[in-house]
C-alpha atoms as a PDB file:
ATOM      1  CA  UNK A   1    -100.294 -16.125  -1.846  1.00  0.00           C
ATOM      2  CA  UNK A   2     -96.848 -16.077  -3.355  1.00  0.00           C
ATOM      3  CA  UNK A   3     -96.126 -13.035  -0.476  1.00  0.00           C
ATOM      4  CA  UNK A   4     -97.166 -14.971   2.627  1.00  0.00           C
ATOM      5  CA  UNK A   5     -95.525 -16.916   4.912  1.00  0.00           C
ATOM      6  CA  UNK A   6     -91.530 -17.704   4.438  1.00  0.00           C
ATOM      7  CA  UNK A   7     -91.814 -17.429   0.577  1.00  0.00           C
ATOM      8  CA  UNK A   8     -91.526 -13.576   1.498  1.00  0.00           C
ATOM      9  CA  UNK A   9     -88.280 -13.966   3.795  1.00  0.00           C
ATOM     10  CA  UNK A  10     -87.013 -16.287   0.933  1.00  0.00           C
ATOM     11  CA  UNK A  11     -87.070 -13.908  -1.309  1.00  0.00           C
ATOM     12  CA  UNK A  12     -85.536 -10.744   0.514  1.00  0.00           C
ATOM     13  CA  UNK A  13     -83.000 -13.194   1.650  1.00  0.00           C
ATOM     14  CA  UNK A  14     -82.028 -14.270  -1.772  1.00  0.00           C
ATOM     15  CA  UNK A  15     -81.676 -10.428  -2.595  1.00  0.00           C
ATOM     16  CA  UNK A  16     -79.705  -9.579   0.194  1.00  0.00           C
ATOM     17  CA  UNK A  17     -77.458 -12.473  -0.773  1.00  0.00           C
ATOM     18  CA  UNK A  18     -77.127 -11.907  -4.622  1.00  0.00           C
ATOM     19  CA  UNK A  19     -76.270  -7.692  -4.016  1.00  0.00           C
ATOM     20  CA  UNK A  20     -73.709  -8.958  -1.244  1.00  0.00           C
ATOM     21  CA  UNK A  21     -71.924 -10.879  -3.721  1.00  0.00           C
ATOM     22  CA  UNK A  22     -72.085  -8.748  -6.321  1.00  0.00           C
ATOM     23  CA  UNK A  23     -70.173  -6.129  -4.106  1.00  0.00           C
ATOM     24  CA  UNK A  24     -67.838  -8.761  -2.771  1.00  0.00           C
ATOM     25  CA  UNK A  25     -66.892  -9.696  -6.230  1.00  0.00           C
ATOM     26  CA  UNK A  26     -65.912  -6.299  -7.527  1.00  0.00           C
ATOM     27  CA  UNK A  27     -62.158  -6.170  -8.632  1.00  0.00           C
ATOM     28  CA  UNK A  28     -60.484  -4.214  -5.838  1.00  0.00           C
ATOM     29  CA  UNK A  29     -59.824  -0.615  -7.536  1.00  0.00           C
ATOM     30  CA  UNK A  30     -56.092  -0.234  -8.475  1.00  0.00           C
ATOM     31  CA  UNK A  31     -54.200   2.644  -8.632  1.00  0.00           C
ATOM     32  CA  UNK A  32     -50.501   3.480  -9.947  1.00  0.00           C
ATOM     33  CA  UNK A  33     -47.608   4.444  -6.985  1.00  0.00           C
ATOM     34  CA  UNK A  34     -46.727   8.235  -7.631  1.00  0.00           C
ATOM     35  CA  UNK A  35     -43.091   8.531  -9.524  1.00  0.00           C
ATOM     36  CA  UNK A  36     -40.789   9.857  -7.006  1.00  0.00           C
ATOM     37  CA  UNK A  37     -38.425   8.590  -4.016  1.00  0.00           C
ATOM     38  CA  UNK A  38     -39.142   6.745  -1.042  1.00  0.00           C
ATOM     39  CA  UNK A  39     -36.142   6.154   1.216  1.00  0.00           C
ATOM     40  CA  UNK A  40     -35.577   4.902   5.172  1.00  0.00           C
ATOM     41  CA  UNK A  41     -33.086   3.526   7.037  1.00  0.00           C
ATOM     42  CA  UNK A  42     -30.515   0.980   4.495  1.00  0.00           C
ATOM     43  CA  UNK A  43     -32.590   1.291   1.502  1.00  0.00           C
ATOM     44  CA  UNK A  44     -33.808   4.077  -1.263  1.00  0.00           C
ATOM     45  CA  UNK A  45     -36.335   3.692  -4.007  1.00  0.00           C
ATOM     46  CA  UNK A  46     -36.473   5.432  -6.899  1.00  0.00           C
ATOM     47  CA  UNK A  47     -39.900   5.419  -8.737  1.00  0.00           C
ATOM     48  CA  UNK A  48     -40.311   6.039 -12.488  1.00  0.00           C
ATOM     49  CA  UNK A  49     -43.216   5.489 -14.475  1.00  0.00           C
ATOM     50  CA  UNK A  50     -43.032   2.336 -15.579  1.00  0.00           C
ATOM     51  CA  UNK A  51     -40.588   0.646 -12.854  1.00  0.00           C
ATOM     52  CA  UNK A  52     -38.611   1.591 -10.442  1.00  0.00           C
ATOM     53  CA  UNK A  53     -34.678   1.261  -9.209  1.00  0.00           C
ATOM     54  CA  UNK A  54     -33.771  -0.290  -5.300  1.00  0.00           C
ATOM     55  CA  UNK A  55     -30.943   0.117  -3.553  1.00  0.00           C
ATOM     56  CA  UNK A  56     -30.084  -1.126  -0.268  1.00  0.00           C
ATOM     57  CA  UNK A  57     -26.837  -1.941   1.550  1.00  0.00           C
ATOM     58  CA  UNK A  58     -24.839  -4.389  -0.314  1.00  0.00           C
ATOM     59  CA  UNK A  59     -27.645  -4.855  -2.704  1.00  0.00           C
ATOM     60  CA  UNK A  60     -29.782  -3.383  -5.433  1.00  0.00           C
ATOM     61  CA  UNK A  61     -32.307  -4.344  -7.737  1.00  0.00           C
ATOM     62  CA  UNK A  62     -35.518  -3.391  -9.932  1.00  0.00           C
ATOM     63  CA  UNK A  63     -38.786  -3.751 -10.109  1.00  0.00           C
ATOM     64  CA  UNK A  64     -40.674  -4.453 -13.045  1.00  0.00           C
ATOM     65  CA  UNK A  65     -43.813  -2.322 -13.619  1.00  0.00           C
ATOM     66  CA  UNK A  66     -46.459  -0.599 -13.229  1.00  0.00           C
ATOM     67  CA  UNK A  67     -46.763  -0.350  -9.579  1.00  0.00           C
ATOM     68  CA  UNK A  68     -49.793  -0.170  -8.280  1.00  0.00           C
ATOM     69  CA  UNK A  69     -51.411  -0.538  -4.935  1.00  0.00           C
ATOM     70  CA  UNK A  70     -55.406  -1.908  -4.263  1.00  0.00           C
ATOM     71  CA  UNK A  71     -57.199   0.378  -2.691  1.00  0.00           C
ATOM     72  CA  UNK A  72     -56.049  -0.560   1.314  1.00  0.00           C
ATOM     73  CA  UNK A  73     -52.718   0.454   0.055  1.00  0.00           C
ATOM     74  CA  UNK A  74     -51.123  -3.659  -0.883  1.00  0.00           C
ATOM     75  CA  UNK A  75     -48.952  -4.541  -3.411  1.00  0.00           C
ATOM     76  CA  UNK A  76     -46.612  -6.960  -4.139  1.00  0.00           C
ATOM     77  CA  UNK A  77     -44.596  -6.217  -6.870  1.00  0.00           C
ATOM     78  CA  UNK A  78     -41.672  -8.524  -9.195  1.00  0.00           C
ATOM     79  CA  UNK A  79     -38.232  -7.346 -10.200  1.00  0.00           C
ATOM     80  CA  UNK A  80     -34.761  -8.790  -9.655  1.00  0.00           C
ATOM     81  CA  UNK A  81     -32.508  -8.816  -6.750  1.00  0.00           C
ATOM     82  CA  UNK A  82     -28.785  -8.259  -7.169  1.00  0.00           C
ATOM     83  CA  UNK A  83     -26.026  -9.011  -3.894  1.00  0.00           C
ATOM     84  CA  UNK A  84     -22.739  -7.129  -4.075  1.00  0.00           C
ATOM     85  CA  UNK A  85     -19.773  -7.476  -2.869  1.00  0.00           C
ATOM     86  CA  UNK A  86     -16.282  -4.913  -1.468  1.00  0.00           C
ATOM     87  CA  UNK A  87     -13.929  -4.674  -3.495  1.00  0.00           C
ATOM     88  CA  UNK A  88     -13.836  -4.062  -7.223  1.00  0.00           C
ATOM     89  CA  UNK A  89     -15.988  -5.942  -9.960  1.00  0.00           C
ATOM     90  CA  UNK A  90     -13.906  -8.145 -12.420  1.00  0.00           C
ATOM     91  CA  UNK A  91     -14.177  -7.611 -15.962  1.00  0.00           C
ATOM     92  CA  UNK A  92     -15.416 -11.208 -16.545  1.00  0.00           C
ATOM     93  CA  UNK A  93     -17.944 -11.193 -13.523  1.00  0.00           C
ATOM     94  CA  UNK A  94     -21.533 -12.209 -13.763  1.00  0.00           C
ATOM     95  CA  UNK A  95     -24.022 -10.057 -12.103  1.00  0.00           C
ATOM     96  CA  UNK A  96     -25.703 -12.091  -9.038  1.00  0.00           C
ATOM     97  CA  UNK A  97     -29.163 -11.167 -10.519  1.00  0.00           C
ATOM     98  CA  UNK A  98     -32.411 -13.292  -8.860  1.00  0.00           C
ATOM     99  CA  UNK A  99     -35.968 -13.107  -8.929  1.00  0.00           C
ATOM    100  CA  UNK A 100     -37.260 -10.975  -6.263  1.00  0.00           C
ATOM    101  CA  UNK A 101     -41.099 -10.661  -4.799  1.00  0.00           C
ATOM    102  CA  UNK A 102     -41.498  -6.636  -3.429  1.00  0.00           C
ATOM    103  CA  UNK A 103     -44.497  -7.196  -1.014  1.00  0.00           C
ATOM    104  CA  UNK A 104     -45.793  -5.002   1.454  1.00  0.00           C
ATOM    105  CA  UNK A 105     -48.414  -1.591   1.903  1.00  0.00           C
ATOM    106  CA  UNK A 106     -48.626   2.059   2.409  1.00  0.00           C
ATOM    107  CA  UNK A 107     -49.975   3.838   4.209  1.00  0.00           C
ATOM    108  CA  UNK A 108     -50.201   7.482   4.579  1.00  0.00           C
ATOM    109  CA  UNK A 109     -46.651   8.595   3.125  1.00  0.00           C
ATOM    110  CA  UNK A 110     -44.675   5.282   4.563  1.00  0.00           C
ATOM    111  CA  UNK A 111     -44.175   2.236   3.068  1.00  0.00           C
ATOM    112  CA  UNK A 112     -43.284  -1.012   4.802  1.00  0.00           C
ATOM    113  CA  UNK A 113     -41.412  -3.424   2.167  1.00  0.00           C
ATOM    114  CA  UNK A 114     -40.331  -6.938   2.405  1.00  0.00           C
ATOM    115  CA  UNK A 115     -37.933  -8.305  -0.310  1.00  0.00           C
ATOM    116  CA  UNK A 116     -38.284 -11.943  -0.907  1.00  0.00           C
ATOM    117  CA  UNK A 117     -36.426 -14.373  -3.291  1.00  0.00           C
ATOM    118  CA  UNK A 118     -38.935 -15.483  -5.538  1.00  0.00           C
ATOM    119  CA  UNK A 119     -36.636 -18.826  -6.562  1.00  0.00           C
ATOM    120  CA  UNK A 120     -35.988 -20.225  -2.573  1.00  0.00           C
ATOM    121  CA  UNK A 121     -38.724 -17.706  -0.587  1.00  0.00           C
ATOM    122  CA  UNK A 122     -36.016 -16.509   1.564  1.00  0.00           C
ATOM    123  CA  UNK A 123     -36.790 -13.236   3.156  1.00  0.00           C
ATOM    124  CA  UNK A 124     -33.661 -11.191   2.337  1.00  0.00           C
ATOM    125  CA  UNK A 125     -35.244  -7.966   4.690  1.00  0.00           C
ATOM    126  CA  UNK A 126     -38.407  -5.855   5.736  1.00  0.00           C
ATOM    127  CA  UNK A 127     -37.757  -2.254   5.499  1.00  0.00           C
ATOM    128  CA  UNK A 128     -39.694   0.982   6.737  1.00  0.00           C
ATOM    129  CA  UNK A 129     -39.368   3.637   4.218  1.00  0.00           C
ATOM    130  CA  UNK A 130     -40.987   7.527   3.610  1.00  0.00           C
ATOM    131  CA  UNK A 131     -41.734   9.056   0.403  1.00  0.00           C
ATOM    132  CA  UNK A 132     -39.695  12.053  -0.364  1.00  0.00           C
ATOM    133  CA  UNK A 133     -36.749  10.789   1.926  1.00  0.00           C
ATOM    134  CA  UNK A 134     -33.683   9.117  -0.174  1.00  0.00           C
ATOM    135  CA  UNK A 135     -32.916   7.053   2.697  1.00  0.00           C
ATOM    136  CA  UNK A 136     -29.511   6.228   4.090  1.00  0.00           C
ATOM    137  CA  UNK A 137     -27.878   3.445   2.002  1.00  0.00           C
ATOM    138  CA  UNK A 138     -23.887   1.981   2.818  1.00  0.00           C
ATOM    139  CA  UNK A 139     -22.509   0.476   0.165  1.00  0.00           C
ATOM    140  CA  UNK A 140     -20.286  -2.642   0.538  1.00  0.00           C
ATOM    141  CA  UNK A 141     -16.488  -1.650   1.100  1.00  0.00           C
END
């Protein structure tokens, strides 16, 4: 009796649901960015294996490691943020280090790359960048 009427759909409903949430709630499969350089246009990125350097025009930075992207390429990534200036640096200067937010994704061999102040949200830049290029960086005069 237990098979007949809706108590069957019931039941292959209640399956359906329980292996569609089990699949949903799998941790999305992370993997580590490949060391190396990824450059574009005002910025260069050099990955180690454990974090990685930034520099863009009148600014560089780090980022704090590992990186790794999910498996549709996303990251976002923390570090610091540092603005320079022309001229030369005092002896007695303080570096103008911030919290930064590296967000973005790859995909293929180009990353797109938005830098964000972690402390006011301000979007300093989004940048376009291809691994193996060093990019094309001008420093502050």
């Amino acid at each position: 009796m237990f098979w007949r009427n809706g108590n069957r759909l019931l039941v292959i409903l209640s399956l359906v649901l329980l292996i569609a949430f089990s699949v949903a709630s799998r941790p999305r499969k992370m993997q580590r960015l490949p060391t190396g350089a990824w450059g574009g246009p005002h910025v260069s990125i050099s990955v180690g294996s454990r974090s990685a350097t930034i520099n863009y025009d009148c600014a560089n930075g780090t980022i704090d490691g590992p990186l790794t992207i999910d498996n549709k390429g996303r990251f976002t990534w923390r570090g610091t943020h540092n603005r320079e200036h022309g001229g030369p640096i005092r002896v007695d200067e303080k570096p103008n280090s911030r919290p930064a937010i590296y967000s973005g994704w790859i995909k293929g061999d180009t990353m797109t790359l938005t830098v964000k102040l972690a402390d006011t949200n301000e979007v300093v830049e989004t940048y376009t960048l291809k691994r193996g290029s060093s990019g094309r960086v001008h420093k502050c005069l």
